[in-house]
Protein backbone atom coordinates (compact mmCIF):
# COMPACT_ATOMS: atom_id res chain seq x y z
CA UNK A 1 0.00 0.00 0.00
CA UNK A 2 1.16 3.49 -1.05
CA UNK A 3 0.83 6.65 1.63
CA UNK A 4 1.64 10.10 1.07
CA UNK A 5 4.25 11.88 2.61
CA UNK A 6 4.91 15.81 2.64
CA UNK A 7 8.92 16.38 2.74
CA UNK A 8 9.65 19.66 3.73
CA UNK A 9 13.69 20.25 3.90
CA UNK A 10 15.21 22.71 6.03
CA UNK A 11 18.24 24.42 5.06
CA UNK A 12 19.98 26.52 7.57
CA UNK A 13 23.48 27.03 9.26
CA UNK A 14 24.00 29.43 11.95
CA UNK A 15 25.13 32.65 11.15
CA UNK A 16 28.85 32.00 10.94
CA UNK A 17 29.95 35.80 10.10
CA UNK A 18 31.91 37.98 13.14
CA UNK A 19 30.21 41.18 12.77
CA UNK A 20 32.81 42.78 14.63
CA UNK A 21 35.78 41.63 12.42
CA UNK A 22 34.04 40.94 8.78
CA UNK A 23 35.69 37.14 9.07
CA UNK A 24 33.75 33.73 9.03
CA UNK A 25 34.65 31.56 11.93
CA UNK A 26 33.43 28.46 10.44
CA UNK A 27 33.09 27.35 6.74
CA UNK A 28 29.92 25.43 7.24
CA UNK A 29 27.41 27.51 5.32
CA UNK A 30 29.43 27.23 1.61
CA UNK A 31 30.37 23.61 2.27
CA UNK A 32 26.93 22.82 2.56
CA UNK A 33 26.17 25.10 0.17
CA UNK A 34 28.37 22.91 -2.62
CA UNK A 35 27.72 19.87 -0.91
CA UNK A 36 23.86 19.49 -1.11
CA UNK A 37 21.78 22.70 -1.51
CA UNK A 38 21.68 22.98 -5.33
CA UNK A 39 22.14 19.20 -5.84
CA UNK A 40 19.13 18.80 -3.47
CA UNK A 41 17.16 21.52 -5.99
CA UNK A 42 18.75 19.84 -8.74
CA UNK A 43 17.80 16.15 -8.56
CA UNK A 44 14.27 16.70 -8.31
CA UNK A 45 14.81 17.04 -12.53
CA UNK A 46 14.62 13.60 -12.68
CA UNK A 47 11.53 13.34 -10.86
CA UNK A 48 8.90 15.88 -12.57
CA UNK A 49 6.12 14.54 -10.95
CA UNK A 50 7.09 14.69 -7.21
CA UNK A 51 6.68 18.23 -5.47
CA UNK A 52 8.41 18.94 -2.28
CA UNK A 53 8.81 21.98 0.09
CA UNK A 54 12.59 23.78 1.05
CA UNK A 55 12.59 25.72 3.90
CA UNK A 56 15.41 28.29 3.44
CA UNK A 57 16.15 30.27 6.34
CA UNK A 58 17.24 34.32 5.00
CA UNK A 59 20.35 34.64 7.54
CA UNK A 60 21.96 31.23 5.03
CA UNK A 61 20.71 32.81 2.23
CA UNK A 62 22.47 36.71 3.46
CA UNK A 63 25.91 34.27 3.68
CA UNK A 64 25.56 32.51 0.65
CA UNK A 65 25.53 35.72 -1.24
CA UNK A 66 28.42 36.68 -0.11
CA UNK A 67 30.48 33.76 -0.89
CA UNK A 68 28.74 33.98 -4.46
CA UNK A 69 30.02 37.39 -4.72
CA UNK A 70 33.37 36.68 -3.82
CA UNK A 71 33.45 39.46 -0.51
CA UNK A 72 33.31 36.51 2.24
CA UNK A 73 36.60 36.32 4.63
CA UNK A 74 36.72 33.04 5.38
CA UNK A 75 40.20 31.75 6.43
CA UNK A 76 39.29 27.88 5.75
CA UNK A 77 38.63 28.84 2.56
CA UNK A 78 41.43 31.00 1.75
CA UNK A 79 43.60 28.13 3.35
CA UNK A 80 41.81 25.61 0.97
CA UNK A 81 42.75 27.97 -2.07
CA UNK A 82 46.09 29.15 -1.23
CA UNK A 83 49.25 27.94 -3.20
CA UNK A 84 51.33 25.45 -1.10
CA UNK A 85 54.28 27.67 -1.67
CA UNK A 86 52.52 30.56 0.14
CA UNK A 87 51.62 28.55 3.06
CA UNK A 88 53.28 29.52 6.31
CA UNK A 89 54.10 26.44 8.51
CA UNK A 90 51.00 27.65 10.81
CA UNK A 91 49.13 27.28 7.73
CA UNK A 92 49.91 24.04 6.69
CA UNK A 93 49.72 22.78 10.39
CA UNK A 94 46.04 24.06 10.17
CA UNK A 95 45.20 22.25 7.59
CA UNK A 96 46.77 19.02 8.39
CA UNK A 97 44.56 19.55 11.64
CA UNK A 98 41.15 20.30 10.19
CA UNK A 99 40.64 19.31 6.03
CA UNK A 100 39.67 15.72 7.27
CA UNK A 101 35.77 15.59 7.62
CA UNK A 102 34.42 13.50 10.27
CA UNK A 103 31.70 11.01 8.53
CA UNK A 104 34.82 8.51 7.75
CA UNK A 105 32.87 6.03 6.26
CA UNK A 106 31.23 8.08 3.55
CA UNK A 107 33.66 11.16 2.90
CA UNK A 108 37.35 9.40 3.53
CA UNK A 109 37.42 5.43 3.16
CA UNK A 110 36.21 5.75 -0.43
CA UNK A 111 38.89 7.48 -1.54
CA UNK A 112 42.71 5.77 -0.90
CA UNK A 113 44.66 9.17 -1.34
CA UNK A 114 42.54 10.98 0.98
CA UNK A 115 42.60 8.16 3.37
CA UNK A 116 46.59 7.67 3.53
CA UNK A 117 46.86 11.17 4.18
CA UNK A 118 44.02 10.81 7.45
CA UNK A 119 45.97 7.97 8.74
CA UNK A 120 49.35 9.49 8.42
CA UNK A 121 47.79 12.69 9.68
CA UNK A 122 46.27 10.79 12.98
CA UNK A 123 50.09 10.02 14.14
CA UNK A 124 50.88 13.54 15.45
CA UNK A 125 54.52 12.55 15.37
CA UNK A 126 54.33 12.34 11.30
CA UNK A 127 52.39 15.38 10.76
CA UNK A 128 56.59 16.92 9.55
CA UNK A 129 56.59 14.40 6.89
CA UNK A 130 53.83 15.64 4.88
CA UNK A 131 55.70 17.20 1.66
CA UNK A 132 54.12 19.93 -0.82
CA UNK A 133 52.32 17.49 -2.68
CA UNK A 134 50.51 16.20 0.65
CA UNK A 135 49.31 18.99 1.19
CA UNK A 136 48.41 20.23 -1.70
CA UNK A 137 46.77 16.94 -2.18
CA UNK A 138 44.44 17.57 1.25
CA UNK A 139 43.85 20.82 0.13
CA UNK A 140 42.11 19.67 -2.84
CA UNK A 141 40.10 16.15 -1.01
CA UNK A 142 39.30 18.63 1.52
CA UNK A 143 36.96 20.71 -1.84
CA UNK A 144 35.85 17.81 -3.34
CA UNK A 145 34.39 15.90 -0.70
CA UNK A 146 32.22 18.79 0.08
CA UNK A 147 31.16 19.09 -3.66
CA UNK A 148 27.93 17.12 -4.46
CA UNK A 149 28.39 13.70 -6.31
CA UNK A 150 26.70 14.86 -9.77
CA UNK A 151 29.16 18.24 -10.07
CA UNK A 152 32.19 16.80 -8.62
CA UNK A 153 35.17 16.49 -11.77
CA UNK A 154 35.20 12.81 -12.49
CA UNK A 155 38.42 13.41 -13.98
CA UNK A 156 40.10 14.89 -10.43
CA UNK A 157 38.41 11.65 -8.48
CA UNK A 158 39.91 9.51 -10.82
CA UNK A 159 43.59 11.13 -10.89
CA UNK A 160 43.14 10.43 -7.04
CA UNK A 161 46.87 12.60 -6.34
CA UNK A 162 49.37 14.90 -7.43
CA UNK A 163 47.38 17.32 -7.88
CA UNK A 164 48.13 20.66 -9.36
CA UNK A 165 47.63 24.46 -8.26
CA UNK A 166 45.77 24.83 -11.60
CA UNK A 167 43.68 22.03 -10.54
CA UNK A 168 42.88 23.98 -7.13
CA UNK A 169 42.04 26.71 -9.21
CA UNK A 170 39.98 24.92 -11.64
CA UNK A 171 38.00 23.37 -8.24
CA UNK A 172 37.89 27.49 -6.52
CA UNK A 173 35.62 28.54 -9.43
CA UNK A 174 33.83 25.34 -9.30
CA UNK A 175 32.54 26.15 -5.59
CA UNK A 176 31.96 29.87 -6.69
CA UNK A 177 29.73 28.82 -10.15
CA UNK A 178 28.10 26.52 -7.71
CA UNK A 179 27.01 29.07 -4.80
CA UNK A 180 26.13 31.37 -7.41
CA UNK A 181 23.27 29.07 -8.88
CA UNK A 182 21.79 28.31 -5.66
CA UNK A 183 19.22 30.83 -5.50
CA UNK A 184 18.35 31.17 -8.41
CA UNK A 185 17.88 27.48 -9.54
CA UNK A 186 15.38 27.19 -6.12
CA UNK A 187 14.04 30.47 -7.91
CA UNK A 188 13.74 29.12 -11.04
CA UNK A 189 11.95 25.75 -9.49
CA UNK A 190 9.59 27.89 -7.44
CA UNK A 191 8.06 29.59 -10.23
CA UNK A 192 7.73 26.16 -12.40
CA UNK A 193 5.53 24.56 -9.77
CA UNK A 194 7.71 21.96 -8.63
CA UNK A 195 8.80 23.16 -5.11
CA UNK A 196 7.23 25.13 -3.08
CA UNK A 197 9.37 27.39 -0.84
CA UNK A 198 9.26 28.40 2.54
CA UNK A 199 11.06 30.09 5.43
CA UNK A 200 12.11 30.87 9.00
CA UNK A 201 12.23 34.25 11.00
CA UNK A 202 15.69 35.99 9.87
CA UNK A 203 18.31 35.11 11.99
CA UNK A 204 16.74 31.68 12.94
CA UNK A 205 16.20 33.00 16.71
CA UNK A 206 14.03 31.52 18.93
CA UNK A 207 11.23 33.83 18.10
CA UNK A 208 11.81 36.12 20.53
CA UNK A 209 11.24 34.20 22.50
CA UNK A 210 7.93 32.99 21.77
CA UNK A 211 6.53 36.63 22.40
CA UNK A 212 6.38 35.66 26.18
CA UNK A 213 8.72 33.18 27.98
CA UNK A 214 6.44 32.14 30.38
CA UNK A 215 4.41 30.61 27.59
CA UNK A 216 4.91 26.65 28.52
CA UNK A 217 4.20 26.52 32.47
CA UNK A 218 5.34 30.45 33.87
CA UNK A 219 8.30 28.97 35.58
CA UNK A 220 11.09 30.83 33.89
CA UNK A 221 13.93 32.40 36.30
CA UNK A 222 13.09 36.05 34.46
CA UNK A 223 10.22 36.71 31.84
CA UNK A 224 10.75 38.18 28.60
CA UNK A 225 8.66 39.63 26.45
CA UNK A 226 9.96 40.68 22.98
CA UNK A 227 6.63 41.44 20.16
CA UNK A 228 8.46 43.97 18.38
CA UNK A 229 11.51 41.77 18.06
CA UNK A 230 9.54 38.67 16.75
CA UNK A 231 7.44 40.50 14.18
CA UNK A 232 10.80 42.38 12.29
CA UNK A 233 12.29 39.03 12.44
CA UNK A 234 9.62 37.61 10.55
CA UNK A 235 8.98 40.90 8.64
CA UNK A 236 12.29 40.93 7.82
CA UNK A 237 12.40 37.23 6.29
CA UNK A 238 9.29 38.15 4.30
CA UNK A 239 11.36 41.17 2.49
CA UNK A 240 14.07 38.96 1.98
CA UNK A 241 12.51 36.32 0.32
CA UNK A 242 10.10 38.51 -1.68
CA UNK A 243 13.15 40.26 -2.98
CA UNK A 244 14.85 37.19 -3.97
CA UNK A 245 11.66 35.00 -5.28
CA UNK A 246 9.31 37.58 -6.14
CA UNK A 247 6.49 36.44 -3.47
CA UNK A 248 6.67 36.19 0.04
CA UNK A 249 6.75 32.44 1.03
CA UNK A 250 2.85 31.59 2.63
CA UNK A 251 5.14 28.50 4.64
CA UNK A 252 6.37 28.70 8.39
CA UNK A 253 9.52 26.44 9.98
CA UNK A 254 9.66 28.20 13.20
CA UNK A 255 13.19 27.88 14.32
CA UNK A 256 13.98 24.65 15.69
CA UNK A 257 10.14 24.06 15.47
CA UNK A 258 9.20 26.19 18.51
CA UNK A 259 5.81 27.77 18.50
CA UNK A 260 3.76 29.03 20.56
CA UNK A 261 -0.56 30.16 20.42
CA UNK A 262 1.11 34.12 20.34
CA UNK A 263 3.53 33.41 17.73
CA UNK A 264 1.45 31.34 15.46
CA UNK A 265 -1.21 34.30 15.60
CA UNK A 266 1.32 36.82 14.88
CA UNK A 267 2.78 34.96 11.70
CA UNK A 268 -1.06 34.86 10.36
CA UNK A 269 -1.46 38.10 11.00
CA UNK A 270 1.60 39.04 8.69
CA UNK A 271 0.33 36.44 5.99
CA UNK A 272 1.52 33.34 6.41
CA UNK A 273 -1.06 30.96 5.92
CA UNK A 274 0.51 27.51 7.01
CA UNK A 275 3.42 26.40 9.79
CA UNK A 276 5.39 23.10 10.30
CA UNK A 277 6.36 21.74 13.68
CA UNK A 278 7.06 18.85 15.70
CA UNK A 279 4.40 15.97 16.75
CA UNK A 280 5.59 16.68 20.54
CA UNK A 281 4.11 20.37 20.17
CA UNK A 282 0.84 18.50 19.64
CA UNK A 283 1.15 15.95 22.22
CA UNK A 284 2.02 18.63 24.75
CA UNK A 285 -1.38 20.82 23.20
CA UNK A 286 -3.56 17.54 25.20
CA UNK A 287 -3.41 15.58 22.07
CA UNK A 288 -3.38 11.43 22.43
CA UNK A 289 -0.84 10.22 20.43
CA UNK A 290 -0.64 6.90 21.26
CA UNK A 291 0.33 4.15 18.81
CA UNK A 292 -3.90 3.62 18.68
CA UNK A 293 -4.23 7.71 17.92
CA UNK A 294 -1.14 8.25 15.62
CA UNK A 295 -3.92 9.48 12.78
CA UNK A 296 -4.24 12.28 14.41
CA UNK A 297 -0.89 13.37 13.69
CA UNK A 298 -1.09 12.72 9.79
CA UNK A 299 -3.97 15.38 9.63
CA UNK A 300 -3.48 19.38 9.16
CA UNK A 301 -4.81 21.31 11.70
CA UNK A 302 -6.59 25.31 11.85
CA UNK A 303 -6.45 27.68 13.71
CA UNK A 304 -8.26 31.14 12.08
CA UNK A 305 -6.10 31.61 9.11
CA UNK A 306 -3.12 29.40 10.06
CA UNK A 307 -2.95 25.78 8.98
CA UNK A 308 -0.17 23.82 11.33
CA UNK A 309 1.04 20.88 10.52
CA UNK A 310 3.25 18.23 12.54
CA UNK A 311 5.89 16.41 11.81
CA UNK A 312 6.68 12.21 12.31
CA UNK A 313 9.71 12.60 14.62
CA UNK A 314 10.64 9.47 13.96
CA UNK A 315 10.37 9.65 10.01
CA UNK A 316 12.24 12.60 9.97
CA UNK A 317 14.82 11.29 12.42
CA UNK A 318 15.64 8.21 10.32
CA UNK A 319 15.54 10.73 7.03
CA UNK A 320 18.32 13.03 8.85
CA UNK A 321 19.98 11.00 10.84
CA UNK A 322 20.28 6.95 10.00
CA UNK A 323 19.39 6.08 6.35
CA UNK A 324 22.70 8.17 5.19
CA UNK A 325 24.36 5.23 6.50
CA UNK A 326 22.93 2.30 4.92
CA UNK A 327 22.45 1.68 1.04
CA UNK A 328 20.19 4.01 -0.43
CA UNK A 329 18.08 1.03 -1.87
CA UNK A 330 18.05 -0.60 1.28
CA UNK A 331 16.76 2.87 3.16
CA UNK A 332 14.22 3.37 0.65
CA UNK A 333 12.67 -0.18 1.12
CA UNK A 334 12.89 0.68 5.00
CA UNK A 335 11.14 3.96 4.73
């Protein structure tokens, strides 16, 4: 038997960006960003009947801009990029400690080169061995890896070493060309019909903070109250996103799925017609969801003008979390 399920993906990474100093601490949001946000836009080509939703949050969107534009300082990038010769021995040191990604099994083992260097690299009293080449060789794993399957350069997987700074080079505008098409290929989607998108208050904060703290049970060390703080942050998104994808999403992903009676009112009242959250928001709103009552989850439900819906916790756990690890045929058959 066949049963409908509504995906709706959320793409977000913290806002990474010092204010103070203009630099990126982390590199997180355009790894991701050539790792699986346009190859998760993308792939849905091959699948013209299937419509899903993408929840993109405006404070990745603000970042990813600014990598596509070329005016991010970001030290793990520039450290990716940098000619071996220019590399100071603080340099190379950082990369010998950081361009290994942690999944093992899926973004090391496959490739021998890349694994060598990991081992070598986990014997601190080696890490004066590794030659130019090594590290030049890191360097450009380190981009590869975090480029999605179907644009990664066949040829550079398959030379597997020695690489070259023109091949470096070749990968840098690879990542930019790839950050640049992100919006607009979600754009370009949108306005076809096949995905519908959605989107989060600004800087993904807690709305603030659920217009009054004391929402859940009033015992909260010191109540805060912040309307005018939740509404920009969702006014603000709105502008964003109606800038970028000429309409203002009618979709809700509260950050981290927190809601609240207040804050669902107050997103209606700015136009948003529908939210998402999580199934223990409804079993905390009196709602039976035992294994006998689980249909009431699988149901939207109204309030006024908004339409909530809740998410299978489980489902979305095994989505996020598990079936990356297993055969894709056998997670499939699972799901």
């Amino acid at each position: 038997m066949s049963i409908l399920v509504s995906f709706l993906w959320h793409m977000h990474q913290p806002f990474y960006k010092d204010l103070v100093g203009g630099v990126y601490v982390m590199p997180w949001a355009y790894l991701h960003g050539t790792k699986d946000y346009l190859g998760m836009a993308t792939l849905l080509e091959e699948f013209p009947d299937i419509h899903q939703t993408f929840n993109l949050v405006p404070s990745l969107l603000l970042q990813l801009e600014e990598y596509a534009r070329g005016d991010a300082r970001d030290p793990s990038m520039d450290l990716a990029f940098k000619p071996v010769e220019r590399l100071s021995m603080e340099d190379r040191g950082r990369i010998i400690e950081r361009f290994f990604p942690v999944p093992i099994r899926t973004m090391l083992q496959p490739f021998p080169r890349y694994f060598e260097l990991y081992e070598r690299r986990s014997d601190p009293s080696r890490h004066h061995t590794f030659s130019d080449q090594d590290i030049r060789d890191i360097q450009v794993w380190w981009t590869l890896v975090w480029i999605d399957h179907d644009r990664r350069p066949k040829d550079l997987v398959e030379k597997g070493k020695d690489f070259s700074e023109n091949d470096k080079a070749r990968l840098r505008q690879l990542v930019i060309d790839t950050i640049q098409n992100i919006i607009p290929e979600y754009r370009r989607m949108q306005d076809q019909g096949t995905i519908e998108v959605s989107t989060s208050p600004f800087y993904h904060p807690i709305l603030p903070i659920l217009i009054d703290s004391r929402v859940d049970d009033g015992n909260v060390p010191v109540a805060v109250n912040f309307p005018y703080d939740a509404r920009e942050q969702l006014s603000r998104a709105q502008t964003f996103m109606r800038e970028r994808f000429g309409r203002i999403p009618q979709g809700l992903w509260p950050s981290e799925g927190s809601v609240s009676n207040d804050a669902a009112l107050l997103a209606a009242s700015l136009g948003f017609r529908w939210l998402a959250t999580d199934e223990g928001i409804l079993a905390k709103s009196g709602i039976d969801l035992s294994w006998d009552n689980r249909r009431r989850l699988y149901r939207p439900y109204k309030r006024g003008a908004m339409t909530v819906f809740f998410r299978d916790r489980t489902l979305s756990d095994l989505i996020g979390f598990q079936y990356m690890h297993a055969p894709a045929a056998e997670s499939a058959s699972d799901l």
